[in-house]
PDB file of N, CA and C in Angstrom:
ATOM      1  N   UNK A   1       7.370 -91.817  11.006  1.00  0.00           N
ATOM      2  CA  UNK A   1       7.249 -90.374  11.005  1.00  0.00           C
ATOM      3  C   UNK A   1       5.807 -90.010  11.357  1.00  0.00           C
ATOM      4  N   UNK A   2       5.615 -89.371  11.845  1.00  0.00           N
ATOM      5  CA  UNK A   2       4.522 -88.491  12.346  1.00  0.00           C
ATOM      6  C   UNK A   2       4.756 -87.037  12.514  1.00  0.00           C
ATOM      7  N   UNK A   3       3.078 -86.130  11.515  1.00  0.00           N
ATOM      8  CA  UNK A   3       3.144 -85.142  11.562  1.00  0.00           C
ATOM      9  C   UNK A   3       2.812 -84.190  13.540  1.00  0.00           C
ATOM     10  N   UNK A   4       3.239 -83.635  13.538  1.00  0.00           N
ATOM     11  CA  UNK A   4       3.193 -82.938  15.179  1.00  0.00           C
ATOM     12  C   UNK A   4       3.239 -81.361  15.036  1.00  0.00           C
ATOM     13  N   UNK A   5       2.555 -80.915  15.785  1.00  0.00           N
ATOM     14  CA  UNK A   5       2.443 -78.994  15.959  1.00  0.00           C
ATOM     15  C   UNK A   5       3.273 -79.164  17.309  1.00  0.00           C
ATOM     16  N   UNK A   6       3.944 -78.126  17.579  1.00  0.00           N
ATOM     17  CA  UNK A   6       4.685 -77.479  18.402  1.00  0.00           C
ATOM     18  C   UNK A   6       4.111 -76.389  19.141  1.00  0.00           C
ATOM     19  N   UNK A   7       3.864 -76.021  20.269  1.00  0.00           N
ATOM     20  CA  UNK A   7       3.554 -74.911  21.216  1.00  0.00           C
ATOM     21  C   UNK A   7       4.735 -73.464  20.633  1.00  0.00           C
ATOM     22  N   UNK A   8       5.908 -73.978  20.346  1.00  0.00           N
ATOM     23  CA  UNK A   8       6.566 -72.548  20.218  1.00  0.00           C
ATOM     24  C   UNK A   8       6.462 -72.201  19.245  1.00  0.00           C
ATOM     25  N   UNK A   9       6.276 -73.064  17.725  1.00  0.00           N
ATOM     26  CA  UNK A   9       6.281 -72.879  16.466  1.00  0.00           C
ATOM     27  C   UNK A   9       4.897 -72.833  15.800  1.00  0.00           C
ATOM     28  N   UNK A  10       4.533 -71.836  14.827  1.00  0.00           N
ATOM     29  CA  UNK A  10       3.381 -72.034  14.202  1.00  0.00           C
ATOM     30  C   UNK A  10       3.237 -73.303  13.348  1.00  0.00           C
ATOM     31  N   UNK A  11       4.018 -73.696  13.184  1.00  0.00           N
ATOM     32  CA  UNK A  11       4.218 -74.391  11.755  1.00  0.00           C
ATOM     33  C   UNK A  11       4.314 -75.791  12.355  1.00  0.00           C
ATOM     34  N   UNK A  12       3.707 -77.284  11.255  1.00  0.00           N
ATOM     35  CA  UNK A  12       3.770 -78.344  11.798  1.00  0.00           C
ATOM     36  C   UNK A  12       5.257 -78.608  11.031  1.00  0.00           C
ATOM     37  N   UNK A  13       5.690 -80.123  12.118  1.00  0.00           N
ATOM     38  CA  UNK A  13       6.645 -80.524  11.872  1.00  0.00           C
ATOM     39  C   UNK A  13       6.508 -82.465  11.528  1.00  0.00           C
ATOM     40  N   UNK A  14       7.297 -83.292  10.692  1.00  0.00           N
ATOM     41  CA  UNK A  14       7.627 -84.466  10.780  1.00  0.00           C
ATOM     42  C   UNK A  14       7.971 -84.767  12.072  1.00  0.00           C
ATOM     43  N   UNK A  15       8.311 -85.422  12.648  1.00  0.00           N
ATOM     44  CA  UNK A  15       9.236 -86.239  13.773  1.00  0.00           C
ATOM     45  C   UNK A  15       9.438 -87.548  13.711  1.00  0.00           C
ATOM     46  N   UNK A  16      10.151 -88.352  13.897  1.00  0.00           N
ATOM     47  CA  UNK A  16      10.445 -89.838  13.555  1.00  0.00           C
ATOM     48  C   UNK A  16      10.260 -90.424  15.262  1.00  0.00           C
ATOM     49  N   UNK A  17       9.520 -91.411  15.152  1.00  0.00           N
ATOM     50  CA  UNK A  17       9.341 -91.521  16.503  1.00  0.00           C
ATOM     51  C   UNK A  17      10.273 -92.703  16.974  1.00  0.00           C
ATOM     52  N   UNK A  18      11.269 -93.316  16.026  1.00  0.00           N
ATOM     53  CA  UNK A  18      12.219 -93.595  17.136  1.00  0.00           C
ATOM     54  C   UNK A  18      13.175 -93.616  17.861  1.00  0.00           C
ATOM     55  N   UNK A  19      13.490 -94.224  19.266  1.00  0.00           N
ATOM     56  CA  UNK A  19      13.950 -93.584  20.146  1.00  0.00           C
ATOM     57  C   UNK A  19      15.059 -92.461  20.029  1.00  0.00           C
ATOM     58  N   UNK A  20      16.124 -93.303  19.276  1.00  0.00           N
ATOM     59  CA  UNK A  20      17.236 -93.126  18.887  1.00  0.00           C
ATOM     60  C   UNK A  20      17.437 -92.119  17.837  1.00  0.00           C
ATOM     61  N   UNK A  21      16.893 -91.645  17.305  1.00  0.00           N
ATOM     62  CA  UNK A  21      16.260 -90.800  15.591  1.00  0.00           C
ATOM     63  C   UNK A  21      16.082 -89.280  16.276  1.00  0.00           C
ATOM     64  N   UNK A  22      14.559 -89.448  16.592  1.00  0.00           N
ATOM     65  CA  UNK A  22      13.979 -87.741  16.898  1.00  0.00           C
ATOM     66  C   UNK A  22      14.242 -86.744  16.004  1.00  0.00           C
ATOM     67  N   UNK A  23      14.507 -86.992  14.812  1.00  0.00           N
ATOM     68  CA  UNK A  23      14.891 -86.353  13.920  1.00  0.00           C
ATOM     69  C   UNK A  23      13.794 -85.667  13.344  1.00  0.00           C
ATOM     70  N   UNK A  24      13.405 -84.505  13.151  1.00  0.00           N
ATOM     71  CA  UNK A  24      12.354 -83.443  12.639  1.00  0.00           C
ATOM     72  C   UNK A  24      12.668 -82.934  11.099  1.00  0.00           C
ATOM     73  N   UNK A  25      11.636 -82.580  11.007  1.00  0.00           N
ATOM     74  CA  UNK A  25      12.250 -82.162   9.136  1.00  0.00           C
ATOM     75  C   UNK A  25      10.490 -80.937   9.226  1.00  0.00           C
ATOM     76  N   UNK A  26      10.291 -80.169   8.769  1.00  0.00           N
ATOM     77  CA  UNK A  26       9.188 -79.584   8.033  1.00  0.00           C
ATOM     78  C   UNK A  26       8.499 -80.173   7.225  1.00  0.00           C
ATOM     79  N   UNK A  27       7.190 -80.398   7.293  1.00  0.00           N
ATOM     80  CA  UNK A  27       6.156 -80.791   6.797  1.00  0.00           C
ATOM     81  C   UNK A  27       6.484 -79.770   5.188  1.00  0.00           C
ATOM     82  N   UNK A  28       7.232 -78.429   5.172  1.00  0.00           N
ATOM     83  CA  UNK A  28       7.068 -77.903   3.334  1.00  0.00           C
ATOM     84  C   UNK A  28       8.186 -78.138   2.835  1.00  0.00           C
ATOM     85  N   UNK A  29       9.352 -79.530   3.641  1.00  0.00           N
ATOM     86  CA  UNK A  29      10.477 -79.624   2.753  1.00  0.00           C
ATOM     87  C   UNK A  29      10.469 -80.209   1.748  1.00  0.00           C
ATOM     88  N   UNK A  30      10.355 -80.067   0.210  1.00  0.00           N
ATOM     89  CA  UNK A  30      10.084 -81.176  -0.726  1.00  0.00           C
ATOM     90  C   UNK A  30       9.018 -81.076  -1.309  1.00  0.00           C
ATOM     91  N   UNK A  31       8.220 -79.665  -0.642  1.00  0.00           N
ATOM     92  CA  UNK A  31       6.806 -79.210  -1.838  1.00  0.00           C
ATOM     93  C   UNK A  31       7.072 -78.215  -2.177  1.00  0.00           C
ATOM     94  N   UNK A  32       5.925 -77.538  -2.953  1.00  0.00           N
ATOM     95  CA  UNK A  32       5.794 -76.126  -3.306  1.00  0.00           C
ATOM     96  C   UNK A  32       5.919 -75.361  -2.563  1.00  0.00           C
ATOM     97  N   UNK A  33       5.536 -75.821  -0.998  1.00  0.00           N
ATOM     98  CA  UNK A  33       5.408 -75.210   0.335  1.00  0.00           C
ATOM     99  C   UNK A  33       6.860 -74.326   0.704  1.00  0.00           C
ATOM    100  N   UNK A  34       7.691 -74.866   0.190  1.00  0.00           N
ATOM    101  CA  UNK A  34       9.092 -75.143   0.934  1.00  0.00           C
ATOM    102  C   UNK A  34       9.463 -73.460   0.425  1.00  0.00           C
ATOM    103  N   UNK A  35      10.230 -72.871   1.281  1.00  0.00           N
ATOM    104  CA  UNK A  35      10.651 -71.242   1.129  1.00  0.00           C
ATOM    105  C   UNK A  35       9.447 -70.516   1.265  1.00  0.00           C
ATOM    106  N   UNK A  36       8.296 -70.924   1.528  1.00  0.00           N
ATOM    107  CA  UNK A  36       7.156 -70.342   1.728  1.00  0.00           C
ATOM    108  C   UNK A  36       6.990 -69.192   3.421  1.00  0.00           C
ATOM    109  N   UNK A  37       6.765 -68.244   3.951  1.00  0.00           N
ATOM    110  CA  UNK A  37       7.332 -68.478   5.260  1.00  0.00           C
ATOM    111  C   UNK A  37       5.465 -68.520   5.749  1.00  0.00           C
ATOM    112  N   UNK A  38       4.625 -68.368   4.977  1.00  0.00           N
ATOM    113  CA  UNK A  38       3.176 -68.397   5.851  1.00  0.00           C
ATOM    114  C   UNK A  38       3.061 -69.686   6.644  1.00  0.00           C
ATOM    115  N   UNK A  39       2.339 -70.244   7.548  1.00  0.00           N
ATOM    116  CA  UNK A  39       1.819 -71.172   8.263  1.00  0.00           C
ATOM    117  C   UNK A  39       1.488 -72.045   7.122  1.00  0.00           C
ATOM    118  N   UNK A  40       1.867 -73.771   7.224  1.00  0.00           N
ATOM    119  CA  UNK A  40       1.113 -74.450   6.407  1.00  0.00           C
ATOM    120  C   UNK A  40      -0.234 -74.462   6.429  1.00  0.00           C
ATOM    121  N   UNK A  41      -1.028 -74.141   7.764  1.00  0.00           N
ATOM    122  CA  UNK A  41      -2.379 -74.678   7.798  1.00  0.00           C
ATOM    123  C   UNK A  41      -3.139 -73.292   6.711  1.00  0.00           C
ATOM    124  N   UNK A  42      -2.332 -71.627   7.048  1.00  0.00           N
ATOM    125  CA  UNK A  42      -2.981 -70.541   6.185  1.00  0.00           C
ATOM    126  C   UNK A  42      -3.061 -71.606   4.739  1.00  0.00           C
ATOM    127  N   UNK A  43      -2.021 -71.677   4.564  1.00  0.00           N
ATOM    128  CA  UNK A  43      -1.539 -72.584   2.796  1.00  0.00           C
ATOM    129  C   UNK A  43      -2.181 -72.905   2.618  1.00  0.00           C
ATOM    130  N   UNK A  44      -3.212 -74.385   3.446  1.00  0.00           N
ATOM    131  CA  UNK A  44      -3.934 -75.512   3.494  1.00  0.00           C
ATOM    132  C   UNK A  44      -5.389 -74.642   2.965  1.00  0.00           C
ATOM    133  N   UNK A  45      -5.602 -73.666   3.639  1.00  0.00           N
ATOM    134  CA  UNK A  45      -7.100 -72.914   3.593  1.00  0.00           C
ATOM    135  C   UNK A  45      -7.196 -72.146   2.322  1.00  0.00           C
ATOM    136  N   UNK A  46      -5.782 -71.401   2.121  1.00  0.00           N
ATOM    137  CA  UNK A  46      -5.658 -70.881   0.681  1.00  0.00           C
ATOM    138  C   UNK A  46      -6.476 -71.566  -0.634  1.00  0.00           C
ATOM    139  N   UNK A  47      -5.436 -73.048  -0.330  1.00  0.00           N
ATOM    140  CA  UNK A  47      -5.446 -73.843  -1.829  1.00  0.00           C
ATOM    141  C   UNK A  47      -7.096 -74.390  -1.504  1.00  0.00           C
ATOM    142  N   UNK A  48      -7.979 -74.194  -0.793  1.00  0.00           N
ATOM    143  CA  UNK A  48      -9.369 -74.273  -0.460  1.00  0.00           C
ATOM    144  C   UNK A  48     -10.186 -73.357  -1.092  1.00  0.00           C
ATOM    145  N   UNK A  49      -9.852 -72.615  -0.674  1.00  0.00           N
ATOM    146  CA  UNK A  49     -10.408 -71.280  -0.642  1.00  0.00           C
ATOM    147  C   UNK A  49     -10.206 -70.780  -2.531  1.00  0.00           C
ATOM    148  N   UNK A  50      -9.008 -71.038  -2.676  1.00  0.00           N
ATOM    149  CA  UNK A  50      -8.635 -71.351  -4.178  1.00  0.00           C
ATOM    150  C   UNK A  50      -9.354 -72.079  -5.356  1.00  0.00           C
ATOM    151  N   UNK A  51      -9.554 -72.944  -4.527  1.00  0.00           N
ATOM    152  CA  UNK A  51     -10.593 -74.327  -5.245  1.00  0.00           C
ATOM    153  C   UNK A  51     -12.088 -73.737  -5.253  1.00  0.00           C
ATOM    154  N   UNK A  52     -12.510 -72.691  -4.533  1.00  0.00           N
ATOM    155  CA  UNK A  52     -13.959 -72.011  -4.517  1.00  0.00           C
ATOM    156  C   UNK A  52     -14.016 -70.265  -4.984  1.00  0.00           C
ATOM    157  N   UNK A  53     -12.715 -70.510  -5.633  1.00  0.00           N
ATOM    158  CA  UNK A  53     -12.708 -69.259  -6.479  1.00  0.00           C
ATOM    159  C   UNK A  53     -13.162 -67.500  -4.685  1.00  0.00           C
ATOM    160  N   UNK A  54     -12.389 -67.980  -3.814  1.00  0.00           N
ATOM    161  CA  UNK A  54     -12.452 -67.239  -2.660  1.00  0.00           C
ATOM    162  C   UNK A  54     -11.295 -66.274  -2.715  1.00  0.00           C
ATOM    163  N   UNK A  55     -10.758 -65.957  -3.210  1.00  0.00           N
ATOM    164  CA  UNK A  55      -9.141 -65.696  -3.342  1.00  0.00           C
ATOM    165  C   UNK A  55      -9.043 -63.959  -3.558  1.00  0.00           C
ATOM    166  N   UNK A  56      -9.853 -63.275  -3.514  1.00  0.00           N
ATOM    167  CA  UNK A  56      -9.991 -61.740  -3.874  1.00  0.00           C
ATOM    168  C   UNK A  56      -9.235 -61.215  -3.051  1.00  0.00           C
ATOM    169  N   UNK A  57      -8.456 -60.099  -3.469  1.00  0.00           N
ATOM    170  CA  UNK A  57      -8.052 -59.661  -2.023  1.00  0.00           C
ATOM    171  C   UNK A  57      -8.527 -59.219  -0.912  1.00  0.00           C
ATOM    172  N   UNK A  58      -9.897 -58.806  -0.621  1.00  0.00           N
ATOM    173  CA  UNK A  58     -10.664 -58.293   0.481  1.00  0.00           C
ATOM    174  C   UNK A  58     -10.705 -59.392   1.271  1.00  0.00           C
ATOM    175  N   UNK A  59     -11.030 -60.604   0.520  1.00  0.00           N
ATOM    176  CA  UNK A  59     -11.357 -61.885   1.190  1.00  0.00           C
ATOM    177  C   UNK A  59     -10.015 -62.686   1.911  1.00  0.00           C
ATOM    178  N   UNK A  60      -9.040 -62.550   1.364  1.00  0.00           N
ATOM    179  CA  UNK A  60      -7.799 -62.997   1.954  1.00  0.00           C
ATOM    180  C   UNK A  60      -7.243 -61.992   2.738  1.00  0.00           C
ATOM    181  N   UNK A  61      -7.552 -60.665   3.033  1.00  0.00           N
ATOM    182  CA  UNK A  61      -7.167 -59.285   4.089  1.00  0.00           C
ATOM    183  C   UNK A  61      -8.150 -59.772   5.201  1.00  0.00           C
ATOM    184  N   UNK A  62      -9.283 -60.051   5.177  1.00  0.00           N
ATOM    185  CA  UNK A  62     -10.434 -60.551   6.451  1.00  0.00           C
ATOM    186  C   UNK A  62     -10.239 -62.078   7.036  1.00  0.00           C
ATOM    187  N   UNK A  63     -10.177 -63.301   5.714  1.00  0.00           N
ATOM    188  CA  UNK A  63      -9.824 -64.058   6.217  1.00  0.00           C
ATOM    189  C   UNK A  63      -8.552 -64.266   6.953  1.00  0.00           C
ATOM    190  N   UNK A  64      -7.426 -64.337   6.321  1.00  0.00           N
ATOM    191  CA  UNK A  64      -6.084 -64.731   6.518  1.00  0.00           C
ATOM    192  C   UNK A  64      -5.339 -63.696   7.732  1.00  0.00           C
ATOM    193  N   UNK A  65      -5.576 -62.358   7.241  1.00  0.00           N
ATOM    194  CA  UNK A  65      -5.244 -61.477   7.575  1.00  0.00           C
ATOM    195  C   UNK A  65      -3.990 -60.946   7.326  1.00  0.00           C
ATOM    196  N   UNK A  66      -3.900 -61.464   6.044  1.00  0.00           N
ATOM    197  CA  UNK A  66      -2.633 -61.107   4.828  1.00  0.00           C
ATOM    198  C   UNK A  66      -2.951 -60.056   4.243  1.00  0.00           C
ATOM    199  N   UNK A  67      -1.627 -59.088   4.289  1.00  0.00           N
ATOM    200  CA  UNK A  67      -1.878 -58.391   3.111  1.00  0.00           C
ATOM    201  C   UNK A  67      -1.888 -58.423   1.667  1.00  0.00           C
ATOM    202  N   UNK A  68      -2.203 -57.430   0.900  1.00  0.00           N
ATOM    203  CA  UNK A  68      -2.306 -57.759  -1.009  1.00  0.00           C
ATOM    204  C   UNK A  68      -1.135 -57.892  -1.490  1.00  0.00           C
ATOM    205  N   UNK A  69       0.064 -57.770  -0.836  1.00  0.00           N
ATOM    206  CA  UNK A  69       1.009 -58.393  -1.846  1.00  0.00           C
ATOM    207  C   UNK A  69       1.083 -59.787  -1.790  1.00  0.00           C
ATOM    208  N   UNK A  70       1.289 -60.360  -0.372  1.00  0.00           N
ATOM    209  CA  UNK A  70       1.213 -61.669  -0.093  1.00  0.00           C
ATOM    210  C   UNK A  70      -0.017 -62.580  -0.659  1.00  0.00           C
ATOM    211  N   UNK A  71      -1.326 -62.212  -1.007  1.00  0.00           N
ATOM    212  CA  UNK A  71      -2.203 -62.603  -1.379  1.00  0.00           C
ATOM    213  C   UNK A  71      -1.831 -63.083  -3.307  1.00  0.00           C
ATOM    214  N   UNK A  72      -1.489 -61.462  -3.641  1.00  0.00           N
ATOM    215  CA  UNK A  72      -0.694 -61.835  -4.968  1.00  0.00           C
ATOM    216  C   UNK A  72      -0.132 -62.814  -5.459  1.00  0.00           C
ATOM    217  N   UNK A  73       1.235 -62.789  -4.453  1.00  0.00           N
ATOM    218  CA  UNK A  73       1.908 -63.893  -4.761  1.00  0.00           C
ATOM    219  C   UNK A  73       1.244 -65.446  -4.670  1.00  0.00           C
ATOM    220  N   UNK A  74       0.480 -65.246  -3.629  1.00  0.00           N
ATOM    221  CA  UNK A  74      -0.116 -66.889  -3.646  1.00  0.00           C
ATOM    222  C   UNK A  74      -0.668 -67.259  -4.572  1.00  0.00           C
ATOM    223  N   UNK A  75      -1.740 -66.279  -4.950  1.00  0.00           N
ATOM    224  CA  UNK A  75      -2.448 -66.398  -6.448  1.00  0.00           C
ATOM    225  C   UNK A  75      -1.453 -66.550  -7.609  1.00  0.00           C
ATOM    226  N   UNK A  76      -0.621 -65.886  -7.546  1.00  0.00           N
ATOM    227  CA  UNK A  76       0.271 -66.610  -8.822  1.00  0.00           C
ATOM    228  C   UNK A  76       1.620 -67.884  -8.707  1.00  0.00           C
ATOM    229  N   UNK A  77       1.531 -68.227  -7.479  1.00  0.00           N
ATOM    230  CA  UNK A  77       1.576 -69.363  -6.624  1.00  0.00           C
ATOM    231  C   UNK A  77       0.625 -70.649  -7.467  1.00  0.00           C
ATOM    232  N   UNK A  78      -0.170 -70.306  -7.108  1.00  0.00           N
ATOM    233  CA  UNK A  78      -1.473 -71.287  -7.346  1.00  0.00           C
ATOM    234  C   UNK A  78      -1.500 -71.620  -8.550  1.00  0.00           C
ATOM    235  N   UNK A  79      -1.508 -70.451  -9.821  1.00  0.00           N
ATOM    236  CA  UNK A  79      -1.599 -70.556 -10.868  1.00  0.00           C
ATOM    237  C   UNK A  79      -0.724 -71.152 -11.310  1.00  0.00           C
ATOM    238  N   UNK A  80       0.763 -70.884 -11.308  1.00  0.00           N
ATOM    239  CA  UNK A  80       2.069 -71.752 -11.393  1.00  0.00           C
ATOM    240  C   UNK A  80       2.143 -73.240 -11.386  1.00  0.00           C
ATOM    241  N   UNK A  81       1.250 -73.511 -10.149  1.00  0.00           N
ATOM    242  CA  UNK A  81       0.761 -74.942  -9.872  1.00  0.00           C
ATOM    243  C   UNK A  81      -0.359 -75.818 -11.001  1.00  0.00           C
ATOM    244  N   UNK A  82      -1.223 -74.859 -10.988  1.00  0.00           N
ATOM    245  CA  UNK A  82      -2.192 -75.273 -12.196  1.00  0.00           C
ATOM    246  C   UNK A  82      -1.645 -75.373 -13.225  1.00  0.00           C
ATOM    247  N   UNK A  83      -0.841 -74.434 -13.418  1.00  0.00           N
ATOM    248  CA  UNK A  83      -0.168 -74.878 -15.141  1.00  0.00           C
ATOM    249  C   UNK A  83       0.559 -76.097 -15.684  1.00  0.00           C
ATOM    250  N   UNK A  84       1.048 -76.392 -14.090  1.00  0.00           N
ATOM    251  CA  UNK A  84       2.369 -77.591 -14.417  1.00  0.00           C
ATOM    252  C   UNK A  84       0.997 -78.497 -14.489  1.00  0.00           C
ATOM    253  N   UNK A  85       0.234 -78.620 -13.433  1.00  0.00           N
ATOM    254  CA  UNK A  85      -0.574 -79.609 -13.787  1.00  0.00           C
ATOM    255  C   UNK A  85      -1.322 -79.616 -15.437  1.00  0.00           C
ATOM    256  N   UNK A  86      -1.280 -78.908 -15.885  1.00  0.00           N
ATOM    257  CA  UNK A  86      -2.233 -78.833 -17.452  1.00  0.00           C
ATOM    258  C   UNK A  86      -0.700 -79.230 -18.214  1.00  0.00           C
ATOM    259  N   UNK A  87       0.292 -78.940 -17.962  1.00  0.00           N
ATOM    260  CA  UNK A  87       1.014 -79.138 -19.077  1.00  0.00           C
ATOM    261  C   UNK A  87       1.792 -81.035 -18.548  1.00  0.00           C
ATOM    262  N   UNK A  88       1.440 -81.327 -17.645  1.00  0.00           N
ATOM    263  CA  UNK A  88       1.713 -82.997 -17.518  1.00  0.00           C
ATOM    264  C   UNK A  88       0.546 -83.902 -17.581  1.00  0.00           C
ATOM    265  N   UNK A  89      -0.675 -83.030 -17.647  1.00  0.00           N
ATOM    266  CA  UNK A  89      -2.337 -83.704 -17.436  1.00  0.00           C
ATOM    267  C   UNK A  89      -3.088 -83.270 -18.827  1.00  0.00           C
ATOM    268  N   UNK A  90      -2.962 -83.235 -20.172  1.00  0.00           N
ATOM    269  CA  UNK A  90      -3.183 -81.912 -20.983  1.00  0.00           C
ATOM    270  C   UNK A  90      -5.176 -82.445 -21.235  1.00  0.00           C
ATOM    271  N   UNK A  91      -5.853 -81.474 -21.321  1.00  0.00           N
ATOM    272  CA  UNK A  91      -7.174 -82.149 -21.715  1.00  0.00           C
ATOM    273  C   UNK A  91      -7.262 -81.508 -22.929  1.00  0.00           C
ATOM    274  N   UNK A  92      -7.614 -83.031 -23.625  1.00  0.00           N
ATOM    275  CA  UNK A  92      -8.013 -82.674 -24.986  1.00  0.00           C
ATOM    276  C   UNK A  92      -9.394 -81.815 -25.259  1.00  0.00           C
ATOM    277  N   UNK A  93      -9.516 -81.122 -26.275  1.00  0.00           N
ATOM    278  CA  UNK A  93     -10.811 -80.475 -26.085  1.00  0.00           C
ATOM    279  C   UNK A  93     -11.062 -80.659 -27.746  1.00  0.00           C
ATOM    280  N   UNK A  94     -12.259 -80.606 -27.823  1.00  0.00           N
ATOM    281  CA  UNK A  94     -12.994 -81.339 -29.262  1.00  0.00           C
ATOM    282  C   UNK A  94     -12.817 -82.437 -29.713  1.00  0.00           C
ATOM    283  N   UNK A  95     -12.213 -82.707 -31.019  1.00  0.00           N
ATOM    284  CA  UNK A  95     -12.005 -84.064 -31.344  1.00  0.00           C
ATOM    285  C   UNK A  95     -12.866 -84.719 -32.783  1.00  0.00           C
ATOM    286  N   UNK A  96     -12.834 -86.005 -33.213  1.00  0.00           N
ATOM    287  CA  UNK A  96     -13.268 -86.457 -33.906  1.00  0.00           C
ATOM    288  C   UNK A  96     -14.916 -86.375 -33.491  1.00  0.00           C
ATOM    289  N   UNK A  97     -15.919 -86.056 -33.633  1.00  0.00           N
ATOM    290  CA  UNK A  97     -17.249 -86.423 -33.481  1.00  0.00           C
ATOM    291  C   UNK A  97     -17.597 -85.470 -31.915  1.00  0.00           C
ATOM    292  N   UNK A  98     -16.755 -84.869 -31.723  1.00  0.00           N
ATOM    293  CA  UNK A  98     -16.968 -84.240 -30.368  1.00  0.00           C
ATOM    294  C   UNK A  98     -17.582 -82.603 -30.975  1.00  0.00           C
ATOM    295  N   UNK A  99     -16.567 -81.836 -31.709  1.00  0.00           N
ATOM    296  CA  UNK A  99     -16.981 -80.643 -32.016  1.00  0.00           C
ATOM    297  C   UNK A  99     -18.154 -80.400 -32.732  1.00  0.00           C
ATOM    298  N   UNK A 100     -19.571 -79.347 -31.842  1.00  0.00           N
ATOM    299  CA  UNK A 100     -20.569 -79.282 -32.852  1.00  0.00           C
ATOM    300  C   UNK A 100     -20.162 -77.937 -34.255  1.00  0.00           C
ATOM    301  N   UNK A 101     -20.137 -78.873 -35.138  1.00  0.00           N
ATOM    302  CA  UNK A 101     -19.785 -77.091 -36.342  1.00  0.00           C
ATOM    303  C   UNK A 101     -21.008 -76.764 -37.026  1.00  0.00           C
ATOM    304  N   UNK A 102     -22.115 -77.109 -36.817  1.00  0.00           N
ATOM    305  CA  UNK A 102     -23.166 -76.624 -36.791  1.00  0.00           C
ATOM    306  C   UNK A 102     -23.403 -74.892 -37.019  1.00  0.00           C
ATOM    307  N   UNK A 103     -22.991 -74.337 -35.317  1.00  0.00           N
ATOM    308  CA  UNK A 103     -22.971 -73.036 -35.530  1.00  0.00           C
ATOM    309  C   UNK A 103     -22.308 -71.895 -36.245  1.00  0.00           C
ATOM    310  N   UNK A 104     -21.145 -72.709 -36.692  1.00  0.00           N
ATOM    311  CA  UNK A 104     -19.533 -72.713 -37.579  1.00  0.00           C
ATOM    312  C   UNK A 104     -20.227 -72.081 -38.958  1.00  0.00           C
ATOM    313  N   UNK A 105     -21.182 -73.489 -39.415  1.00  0.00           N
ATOM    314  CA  UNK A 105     -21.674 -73.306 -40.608  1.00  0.00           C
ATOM    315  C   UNK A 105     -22.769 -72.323 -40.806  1.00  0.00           C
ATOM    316  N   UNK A 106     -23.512 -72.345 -39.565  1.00  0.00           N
ATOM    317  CA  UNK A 106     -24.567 -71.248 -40.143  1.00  0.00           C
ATOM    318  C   UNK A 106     -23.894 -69.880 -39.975  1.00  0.00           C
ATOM    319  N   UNK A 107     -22.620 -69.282 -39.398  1.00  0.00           N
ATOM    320  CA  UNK A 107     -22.784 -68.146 -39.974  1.00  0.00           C
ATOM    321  C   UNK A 107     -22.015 -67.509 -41.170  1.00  0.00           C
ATOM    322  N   UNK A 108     -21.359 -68.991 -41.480  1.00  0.00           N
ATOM    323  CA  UNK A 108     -20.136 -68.971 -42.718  1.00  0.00           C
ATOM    324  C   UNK A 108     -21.682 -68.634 -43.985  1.00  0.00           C
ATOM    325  N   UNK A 109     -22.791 -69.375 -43.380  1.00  0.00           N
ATOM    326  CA  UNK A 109     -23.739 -69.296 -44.468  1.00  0.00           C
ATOM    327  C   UNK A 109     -24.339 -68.116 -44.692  1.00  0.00           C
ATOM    328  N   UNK A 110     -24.666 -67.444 -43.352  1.00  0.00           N
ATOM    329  CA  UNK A 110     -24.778 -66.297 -43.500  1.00  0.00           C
ATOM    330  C   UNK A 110     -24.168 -64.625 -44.013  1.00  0.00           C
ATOM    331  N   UNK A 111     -22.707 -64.950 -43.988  1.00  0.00           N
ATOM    332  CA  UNK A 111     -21.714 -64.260 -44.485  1.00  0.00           C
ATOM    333  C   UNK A 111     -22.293 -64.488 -45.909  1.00  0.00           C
ATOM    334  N   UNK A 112     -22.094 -65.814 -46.425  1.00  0.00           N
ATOM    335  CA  UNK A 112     -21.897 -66.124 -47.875  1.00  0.00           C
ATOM    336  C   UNK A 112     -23.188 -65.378 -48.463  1.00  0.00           C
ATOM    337  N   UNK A 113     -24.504 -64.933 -47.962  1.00  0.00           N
ATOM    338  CA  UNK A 113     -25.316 -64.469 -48.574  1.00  0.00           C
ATOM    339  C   UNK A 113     -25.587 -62.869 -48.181  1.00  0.00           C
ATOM    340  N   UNK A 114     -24.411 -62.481 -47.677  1.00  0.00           N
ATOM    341  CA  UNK A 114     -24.663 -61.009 -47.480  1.00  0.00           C
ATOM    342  C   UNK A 114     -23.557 -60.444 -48.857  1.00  0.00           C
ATOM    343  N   UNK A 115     -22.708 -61.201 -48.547  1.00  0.00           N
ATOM    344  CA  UNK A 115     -21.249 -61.279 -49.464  1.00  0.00           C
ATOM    345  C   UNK A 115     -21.259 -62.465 -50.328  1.00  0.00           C
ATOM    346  N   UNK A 116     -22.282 -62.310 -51.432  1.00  0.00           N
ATOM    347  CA  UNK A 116     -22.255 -63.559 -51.981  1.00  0.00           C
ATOM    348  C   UNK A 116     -20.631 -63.358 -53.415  1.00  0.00           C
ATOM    349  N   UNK A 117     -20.469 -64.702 -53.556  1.00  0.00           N
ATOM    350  CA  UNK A 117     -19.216 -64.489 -54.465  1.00  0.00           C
ATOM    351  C   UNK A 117     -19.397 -63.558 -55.861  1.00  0.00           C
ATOM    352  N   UNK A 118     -18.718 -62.687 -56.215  1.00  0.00           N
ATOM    353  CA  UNK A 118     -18.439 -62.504 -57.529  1.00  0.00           C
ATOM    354  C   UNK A 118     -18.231 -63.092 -58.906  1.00  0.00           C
TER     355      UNK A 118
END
């Protein structure tokens, strides 16, 4: 298989290069891509552009030359994506010897002497 662009089509395609085969499939059958109708390569620049926090709508109306609903959706596109990744990738945060409670304590201490006990 090899990926290939087409002159009539925006969009890249698979092709199987042998003889007998020639069989094509879409490069977004089997991703997130797939029912998508933008250009994969817009997609490609998105999830870039995504990754550098570029994603505003002014910036995707000049770049892309999408409008704000379509921009919308990608952004919550994207986010959709991020989530699955956090909920199969989860990062732990604090931990045994990790959390400083330092600052925890000084203002529990400070409470305690404005409001000292009865």
């Amino acid at each position: 298989m090899a990926l290939r662009s087409r002159e009539d089509r925006e969009d890249v395609r698979w092709r199987c290069g042998g003889k007998a085969c020639r069989k094509e499939m879409s490069a977004k059958t089997g991703t997130w891509f797939q029912g998508c109708e933008q250009p994969i390569r817009t997609m490609l620049l998105f999830i870039w552009a995504s990754g550098e926090k570029w994603t505003t709508l002014a910036f995707c109306r000049g770049s892309f030359g999408r409008n704000d609903m379509v921009t919308v959706r990608l952004n919550a596109a994207m986010r959709r994506v991020a989530e699955e990744w956090l909920l199969k990738n989860p990062v732990p945060v604090g931990g045994r010897g990790l959390t400083d409670e330092q600052p925890f304590d000084r203002i529990l201490c400070a409470i305690a002497e404005l409001y000292p006990p009865r």
